[in-house]
C-alpha atoms as a PDB file:
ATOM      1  CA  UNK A   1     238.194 101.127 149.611  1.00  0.00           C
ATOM      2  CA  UNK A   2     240.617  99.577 147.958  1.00  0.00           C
ATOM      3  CA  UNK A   3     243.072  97.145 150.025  1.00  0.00           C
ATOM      4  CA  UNK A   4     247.012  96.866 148.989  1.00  0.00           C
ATOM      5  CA  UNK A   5     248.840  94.007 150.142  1.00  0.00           C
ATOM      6  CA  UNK A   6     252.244  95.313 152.253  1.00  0.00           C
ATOM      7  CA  UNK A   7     253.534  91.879 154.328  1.00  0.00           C
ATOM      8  CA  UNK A   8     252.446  88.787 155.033  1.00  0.00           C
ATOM      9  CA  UNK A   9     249.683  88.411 158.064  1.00  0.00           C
ATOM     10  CA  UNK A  10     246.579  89.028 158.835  1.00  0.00           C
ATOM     11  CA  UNK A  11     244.465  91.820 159.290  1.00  0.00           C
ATOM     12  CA  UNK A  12     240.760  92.902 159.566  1.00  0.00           C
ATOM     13  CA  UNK A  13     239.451  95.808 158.230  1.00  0.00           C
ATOM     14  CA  UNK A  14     236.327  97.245 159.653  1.00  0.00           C
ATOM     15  CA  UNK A  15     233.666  99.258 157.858  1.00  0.00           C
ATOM     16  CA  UNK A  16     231.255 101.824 158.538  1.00  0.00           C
ATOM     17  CA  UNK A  17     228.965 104.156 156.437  1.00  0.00           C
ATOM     18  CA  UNK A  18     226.837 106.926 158.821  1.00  0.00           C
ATOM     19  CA  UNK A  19     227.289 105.352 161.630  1.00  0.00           C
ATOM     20  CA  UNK A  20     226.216 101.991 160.458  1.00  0.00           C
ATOM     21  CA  UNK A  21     229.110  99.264 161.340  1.00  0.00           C
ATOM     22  CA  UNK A  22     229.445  96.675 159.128  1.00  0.00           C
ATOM     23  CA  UNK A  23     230.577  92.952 159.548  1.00  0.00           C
ATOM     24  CA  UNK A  24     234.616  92.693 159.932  1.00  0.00           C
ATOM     25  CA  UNK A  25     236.225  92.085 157.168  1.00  0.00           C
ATOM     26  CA  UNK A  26     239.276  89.272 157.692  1.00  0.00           C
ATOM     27  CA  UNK A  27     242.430  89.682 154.936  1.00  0.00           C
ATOM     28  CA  UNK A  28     245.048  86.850 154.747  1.00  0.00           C
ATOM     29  CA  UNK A  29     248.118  88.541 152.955  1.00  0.00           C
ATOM     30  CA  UNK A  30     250.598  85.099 152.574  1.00  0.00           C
ATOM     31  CA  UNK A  31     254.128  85.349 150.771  1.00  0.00           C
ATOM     32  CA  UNK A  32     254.072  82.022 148.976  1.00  0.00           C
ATOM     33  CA  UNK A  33     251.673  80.268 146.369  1.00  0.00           C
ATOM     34  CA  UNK A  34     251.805  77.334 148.180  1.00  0.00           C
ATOM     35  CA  UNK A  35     251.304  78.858 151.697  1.00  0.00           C
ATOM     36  CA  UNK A  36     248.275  78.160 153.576  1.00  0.00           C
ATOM     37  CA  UNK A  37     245.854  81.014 152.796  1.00  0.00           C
ATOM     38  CA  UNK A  38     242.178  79.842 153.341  1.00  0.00           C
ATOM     39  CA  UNK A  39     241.615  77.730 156.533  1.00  0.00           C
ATOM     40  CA  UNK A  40     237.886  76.628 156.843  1.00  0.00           C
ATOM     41  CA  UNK A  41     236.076  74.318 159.430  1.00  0.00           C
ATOM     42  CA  UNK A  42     233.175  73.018 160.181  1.00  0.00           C
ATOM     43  CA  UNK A  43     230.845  71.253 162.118  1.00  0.00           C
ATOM     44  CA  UNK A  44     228.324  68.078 161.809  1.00  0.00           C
ATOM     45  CA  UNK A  45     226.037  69.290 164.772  1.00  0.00           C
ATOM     46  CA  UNK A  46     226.178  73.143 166.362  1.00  0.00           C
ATOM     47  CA  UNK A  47     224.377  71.955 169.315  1.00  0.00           C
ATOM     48  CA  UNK A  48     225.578  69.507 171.424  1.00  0.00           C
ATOM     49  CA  UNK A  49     224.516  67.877 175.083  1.00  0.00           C
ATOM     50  CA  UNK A  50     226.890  67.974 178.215  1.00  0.00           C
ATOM     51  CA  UNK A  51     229.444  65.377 177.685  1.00  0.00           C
ATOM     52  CA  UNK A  52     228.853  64.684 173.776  1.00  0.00           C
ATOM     53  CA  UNK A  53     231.702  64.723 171.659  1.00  0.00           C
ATOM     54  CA  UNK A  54     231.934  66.103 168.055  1.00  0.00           C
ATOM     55  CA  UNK A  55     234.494  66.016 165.157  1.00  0.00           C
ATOM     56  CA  UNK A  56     235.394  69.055 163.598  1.00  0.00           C
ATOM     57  CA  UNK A  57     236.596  68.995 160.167  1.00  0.00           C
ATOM     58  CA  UNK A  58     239.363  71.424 158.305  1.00  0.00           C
ATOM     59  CA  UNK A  59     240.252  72.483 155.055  1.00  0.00           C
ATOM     60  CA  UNK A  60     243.442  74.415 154.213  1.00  0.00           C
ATOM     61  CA  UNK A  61     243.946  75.821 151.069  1.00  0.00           C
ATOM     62  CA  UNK A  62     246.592  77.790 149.426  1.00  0.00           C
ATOM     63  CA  UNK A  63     245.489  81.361 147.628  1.00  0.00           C
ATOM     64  CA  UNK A  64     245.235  79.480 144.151  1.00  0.00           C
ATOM     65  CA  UNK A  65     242.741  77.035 145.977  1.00  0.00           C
ATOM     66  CA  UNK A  66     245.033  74.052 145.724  1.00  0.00           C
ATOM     67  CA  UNK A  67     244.893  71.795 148.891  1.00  0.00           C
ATOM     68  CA  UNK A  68     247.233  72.309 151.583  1.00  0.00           C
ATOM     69  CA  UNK A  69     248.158  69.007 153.980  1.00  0.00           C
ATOM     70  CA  UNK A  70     250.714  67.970 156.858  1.00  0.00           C
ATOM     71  CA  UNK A  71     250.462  71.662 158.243  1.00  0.00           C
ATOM     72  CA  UNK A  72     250.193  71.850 162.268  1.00  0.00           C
ATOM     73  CA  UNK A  73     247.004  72.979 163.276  1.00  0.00           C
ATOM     74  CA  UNK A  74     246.140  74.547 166.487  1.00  0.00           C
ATOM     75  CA  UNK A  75     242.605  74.517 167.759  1.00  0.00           C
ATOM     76  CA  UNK A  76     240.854  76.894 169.833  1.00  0.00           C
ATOM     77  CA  UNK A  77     238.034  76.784 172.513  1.00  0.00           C
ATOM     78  CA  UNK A  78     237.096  80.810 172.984  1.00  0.00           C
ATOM     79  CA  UNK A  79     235.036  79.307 176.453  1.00  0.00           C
ATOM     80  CA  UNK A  80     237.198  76.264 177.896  1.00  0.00           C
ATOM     81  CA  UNK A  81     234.289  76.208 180.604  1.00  0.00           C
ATOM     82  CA  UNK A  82     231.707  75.415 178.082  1.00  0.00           C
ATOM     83  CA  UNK A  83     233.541  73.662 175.822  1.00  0.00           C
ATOM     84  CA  UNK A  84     237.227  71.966 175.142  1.00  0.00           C
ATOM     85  CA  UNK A  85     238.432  71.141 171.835  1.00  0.00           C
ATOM     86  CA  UNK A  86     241.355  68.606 171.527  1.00  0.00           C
ATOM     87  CA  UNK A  87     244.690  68.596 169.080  1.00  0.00           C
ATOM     88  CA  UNK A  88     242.914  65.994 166.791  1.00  0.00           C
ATOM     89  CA  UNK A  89     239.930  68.880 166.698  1.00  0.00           C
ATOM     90  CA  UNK A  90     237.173  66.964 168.575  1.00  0.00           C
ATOM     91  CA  UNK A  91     234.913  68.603 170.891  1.00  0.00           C
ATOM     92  CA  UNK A  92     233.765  67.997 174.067  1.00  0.00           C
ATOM     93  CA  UNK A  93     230.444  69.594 175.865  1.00  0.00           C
ATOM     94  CA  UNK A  94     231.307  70.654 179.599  1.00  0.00           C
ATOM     95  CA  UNK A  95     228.609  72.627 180.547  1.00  0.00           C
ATOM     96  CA  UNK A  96     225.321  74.606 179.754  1.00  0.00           C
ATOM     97  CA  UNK A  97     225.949  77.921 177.470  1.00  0.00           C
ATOM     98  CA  UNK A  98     227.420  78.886 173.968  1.00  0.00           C
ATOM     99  CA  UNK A  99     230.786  79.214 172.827  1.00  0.00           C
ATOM    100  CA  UNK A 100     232.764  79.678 169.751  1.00  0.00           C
ATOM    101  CA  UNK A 101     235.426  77.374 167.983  1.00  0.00           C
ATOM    102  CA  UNK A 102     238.356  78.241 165.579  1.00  0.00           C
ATOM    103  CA  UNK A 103     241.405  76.769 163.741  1.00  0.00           C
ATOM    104  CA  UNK A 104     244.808  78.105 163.198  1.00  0.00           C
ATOM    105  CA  UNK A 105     246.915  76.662 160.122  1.00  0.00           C
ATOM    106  CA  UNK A 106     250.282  78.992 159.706  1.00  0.00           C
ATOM    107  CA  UNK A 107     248.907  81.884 161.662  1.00  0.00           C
ATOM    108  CA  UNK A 108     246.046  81.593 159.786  1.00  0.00           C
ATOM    109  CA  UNK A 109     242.914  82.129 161.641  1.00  0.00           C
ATOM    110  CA  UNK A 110     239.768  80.210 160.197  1.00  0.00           C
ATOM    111  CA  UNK A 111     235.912  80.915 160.351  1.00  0.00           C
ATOM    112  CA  UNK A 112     234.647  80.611 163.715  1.00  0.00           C
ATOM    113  CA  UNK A 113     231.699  78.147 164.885  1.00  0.00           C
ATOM    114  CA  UNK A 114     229.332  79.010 167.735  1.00  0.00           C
ATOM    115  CA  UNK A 115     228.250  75.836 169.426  1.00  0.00           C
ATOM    116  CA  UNK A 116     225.832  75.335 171.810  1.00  0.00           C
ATOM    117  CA  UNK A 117     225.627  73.057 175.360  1.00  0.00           C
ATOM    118  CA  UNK A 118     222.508  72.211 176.749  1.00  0.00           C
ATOM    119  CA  UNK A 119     219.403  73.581 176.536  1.00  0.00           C
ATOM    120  CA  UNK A 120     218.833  75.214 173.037  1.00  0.00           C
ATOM    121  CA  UNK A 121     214.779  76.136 173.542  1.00  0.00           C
ATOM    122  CA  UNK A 122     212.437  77.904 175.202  1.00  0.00           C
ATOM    123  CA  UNK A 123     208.261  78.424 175.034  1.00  0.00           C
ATOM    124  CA  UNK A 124     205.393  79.863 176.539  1.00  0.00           C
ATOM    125  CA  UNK A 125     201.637  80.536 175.602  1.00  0.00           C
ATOM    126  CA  UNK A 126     200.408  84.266 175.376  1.00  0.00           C
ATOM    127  CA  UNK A 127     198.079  85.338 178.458  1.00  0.00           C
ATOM    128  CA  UNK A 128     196.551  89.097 177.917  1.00  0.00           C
ATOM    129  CA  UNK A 129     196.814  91.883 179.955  1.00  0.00           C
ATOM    130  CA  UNK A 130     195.610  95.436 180.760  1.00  0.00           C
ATOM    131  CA  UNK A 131     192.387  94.167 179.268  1.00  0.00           C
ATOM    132  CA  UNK A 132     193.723  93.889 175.787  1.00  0.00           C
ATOM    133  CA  UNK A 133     194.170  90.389 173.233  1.00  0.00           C
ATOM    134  CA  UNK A 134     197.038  88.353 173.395  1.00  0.00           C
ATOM    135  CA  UNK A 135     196.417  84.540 172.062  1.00  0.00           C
ATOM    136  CA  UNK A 136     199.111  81.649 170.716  1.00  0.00           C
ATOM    137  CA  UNK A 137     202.222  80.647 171.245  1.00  0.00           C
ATOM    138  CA  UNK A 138     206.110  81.600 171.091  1.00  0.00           C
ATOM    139  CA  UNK A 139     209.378  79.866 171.028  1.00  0.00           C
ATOM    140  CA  UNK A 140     212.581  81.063 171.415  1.00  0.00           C
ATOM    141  CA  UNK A 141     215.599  78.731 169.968  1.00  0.00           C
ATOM    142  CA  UNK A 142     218.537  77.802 168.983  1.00  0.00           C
ATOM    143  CA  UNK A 143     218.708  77.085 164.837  1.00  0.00           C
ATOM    144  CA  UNK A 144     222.342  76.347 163.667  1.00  0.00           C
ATOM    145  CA  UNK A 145     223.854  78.993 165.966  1.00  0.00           C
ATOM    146  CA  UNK A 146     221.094  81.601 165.915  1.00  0.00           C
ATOM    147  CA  UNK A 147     218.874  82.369 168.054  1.00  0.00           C
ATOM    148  CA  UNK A 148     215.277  82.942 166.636  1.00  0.00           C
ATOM    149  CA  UNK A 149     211.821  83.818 167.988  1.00  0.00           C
ATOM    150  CA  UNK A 150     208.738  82.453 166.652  1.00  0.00           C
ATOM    151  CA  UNK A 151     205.089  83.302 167.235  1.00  0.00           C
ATOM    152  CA  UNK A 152     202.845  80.765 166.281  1.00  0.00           C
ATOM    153  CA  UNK A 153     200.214  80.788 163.307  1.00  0.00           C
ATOM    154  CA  UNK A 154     197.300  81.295 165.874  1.00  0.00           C
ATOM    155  CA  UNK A 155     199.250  84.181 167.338  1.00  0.00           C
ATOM    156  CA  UNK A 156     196.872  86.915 167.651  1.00  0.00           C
ATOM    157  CA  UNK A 157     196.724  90.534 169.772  1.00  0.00           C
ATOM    158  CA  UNK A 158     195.167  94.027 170.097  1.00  0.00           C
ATOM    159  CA  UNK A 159     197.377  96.378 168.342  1.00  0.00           C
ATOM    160  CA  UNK A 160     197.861  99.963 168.569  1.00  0.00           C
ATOM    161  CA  UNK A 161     199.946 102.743 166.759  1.00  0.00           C
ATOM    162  CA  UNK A 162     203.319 101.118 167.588  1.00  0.00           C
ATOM    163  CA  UNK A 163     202.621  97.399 168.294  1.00  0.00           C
ATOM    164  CA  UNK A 164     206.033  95.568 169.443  1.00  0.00           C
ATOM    165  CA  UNK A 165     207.328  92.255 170.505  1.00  0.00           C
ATOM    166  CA  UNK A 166     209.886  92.562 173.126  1.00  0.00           C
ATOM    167  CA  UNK A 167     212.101  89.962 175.011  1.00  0.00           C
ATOM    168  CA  UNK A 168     212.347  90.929 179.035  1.00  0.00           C
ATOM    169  CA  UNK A 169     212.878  89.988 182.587  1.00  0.00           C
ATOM    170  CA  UNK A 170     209.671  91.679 183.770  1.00  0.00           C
ATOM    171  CA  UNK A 171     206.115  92.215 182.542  1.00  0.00           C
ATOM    172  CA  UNK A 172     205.800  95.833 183.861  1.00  0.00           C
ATOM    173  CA  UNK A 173     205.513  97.841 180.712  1.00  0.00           C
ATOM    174  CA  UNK A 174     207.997 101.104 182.396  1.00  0.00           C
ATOM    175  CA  UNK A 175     210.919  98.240 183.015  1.00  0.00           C
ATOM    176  CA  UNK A 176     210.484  96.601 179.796  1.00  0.00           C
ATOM    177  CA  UNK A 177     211.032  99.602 177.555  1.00  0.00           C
ATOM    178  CA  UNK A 178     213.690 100.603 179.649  1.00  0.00           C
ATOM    179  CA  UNK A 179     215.454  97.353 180.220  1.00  0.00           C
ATOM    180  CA  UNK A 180     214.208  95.110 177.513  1.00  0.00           C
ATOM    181  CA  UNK A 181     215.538  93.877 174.340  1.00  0.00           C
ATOM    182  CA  UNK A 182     213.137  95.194 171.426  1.00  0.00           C
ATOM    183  CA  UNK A 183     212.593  92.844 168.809  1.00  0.00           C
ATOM    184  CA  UNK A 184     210.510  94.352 165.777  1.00  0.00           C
ATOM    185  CA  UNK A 185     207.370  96.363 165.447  1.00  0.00           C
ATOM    186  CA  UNK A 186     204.846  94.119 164.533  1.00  0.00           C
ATOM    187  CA  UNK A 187     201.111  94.989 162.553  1.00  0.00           C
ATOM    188  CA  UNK A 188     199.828  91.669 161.487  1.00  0.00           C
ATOM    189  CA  UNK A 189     198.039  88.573 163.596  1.00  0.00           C
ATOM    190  CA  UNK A 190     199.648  85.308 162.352  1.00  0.00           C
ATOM    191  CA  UNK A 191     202.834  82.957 162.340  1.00  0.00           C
ATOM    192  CA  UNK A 192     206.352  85.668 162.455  1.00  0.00           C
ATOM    193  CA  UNK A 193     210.238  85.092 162.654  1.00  0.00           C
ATOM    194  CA  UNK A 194     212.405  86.689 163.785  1.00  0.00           C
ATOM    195  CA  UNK A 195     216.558  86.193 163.774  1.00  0.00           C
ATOM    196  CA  UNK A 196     217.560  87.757 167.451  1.00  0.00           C
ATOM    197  CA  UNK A 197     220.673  86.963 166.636  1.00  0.00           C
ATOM    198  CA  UNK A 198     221.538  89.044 163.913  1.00  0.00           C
ATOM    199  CA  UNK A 199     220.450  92.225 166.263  1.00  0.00           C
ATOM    200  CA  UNK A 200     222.176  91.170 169.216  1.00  0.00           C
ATOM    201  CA  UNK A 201     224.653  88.432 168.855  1.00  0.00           C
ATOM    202  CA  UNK A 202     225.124  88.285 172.798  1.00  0.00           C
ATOM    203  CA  UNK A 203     221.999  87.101 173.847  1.00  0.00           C
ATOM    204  CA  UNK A 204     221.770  83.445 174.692  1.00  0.00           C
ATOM    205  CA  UNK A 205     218.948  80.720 175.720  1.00  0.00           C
ATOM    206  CA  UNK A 206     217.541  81.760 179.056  1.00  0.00           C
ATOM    207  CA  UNK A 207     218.391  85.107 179.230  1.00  0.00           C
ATOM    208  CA  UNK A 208     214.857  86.754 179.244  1.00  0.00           C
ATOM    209  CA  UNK A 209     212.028  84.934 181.119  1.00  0.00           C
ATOM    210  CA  UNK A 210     209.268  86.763 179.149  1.00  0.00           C
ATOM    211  CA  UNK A 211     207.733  87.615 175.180  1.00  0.00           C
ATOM    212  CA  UNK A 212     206.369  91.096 175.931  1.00  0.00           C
ATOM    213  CA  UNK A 213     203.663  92.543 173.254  1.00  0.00           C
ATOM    214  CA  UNK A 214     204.034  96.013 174.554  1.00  0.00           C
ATOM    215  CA  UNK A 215     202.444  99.582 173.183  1.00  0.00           C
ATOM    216  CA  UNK A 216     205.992 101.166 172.733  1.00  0.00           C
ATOM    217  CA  UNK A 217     203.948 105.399 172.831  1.00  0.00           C
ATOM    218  CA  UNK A 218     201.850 104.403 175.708  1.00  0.00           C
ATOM    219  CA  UNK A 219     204.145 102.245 177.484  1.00  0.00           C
ATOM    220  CA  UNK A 220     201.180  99.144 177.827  1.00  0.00           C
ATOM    221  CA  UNK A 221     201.770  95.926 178.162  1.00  0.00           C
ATOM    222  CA  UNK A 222     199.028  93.798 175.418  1.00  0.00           C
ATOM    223  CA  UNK A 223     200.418  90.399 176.783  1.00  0.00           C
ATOM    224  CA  UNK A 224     202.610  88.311 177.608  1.00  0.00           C
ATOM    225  CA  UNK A 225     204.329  84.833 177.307  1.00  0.00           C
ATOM    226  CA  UNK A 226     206.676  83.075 180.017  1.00  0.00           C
ATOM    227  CA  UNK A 227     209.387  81.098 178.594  1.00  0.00           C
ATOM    228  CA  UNK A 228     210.046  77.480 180.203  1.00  0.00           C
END
């Protein structure tokens, strides 16, 4: 594991342990102390409506962590549909979705920023099925670039020997085991959270119409809740 330092670049080194991939790791390798070597930015607001503007702001830094100025910097829009960022590093919201931001300093790639246009929420109320429980609330939303899923603290449902939430496009129980997005196992009435995003990173704002409480072994839907 140990990572030696052959030219100047950069690289990223990726990491897995039994099949378990873990987050990329990016390496500047510079020649000079007082070469850019860190390039950071960031954002006041990470959701934005169509047609507001936002300021990014940059820090470069050399390896030491002395400040670096008078560089060119080139900014990048990874979705010029959704998003356009100018040369002075301001955005500008185009259109509905989600798309990601970075900064180059030197060939030096910085962090990247998801930002999001438009609508950043989504709820619906429980409503039981199959003659099980299924009471409260859930909300599925944008929070600083990730996308969680909340059941309320009056969330209640019949449970069974593995209880799950699911996201999905359908309420039949067959289609959403075999086309849904399965969130957690759950075994406990009350208020939950969880981070969708750190499963699957892809998933966006309006793309599954329905919470699913589903009986994963018997393939029964408990409930349900309709996002609007």
């Amino acid at each position: 594991g140990k990572i030696t330092a052959v030219n100047s670049g950069r690289a990223v080194i990726e990491i897995s342990y039994q099949g378990v991939i873990a987050v990329p790791l990016n390496v500047n390798v510079v020649s000079g102390a007082s070469d850019a070597a860190i390039v950071e930015i960031a954002s006041p607001k990470t959701t934005l409506a169509t047609g507001e503007k936002v300021q990014l702001q940059l820090s470069v830094k050399t390896i030491s962590g002395s400040p670096v100025s008078g560089r060119p910097v080139e900014w990048f829009s990874e979705n010029t549909s959704i998003l356009t960022v100018s040369a002075a590093g301001e955005v500008t919201a185009l259109a509905n979705g989600v798309a990601a931001v970075h900064a180059k300093v030197d060939s030096v790639k910085s962090n990247s920023i998801n930002i999001t246009v438009g609508k950043t929420g989504t709820s619906g109320t429980f409503v039981s099925a199959g003659g099980y429980q299924a009471e409260g609330s859930a909300t599925l939303a944008d929070e600083n670039g990730q996308l969680m899923l909340k059941l309320s603290s009056n969330f209640k449902t019949s449970f069974a020997l593995g209880t799950f939430i699911y996201l999905a496009n359908s309420t039949n129980a067959t289609q959403v085991r075999s086309s849904g997005l399965e969130i957690s196992k759950i075994t406990t009435n009350g208020a939950h959270s969880f981070n969708v995003s750190a499963a699957y990173p892809q998933v966006k704002v309006g793309d599954y119409r329905y919470v699913i409480i589903l009986c994963k072994p018997a393939t029964v839907t408990f409930g349900y809740a309709e996002l609007k």
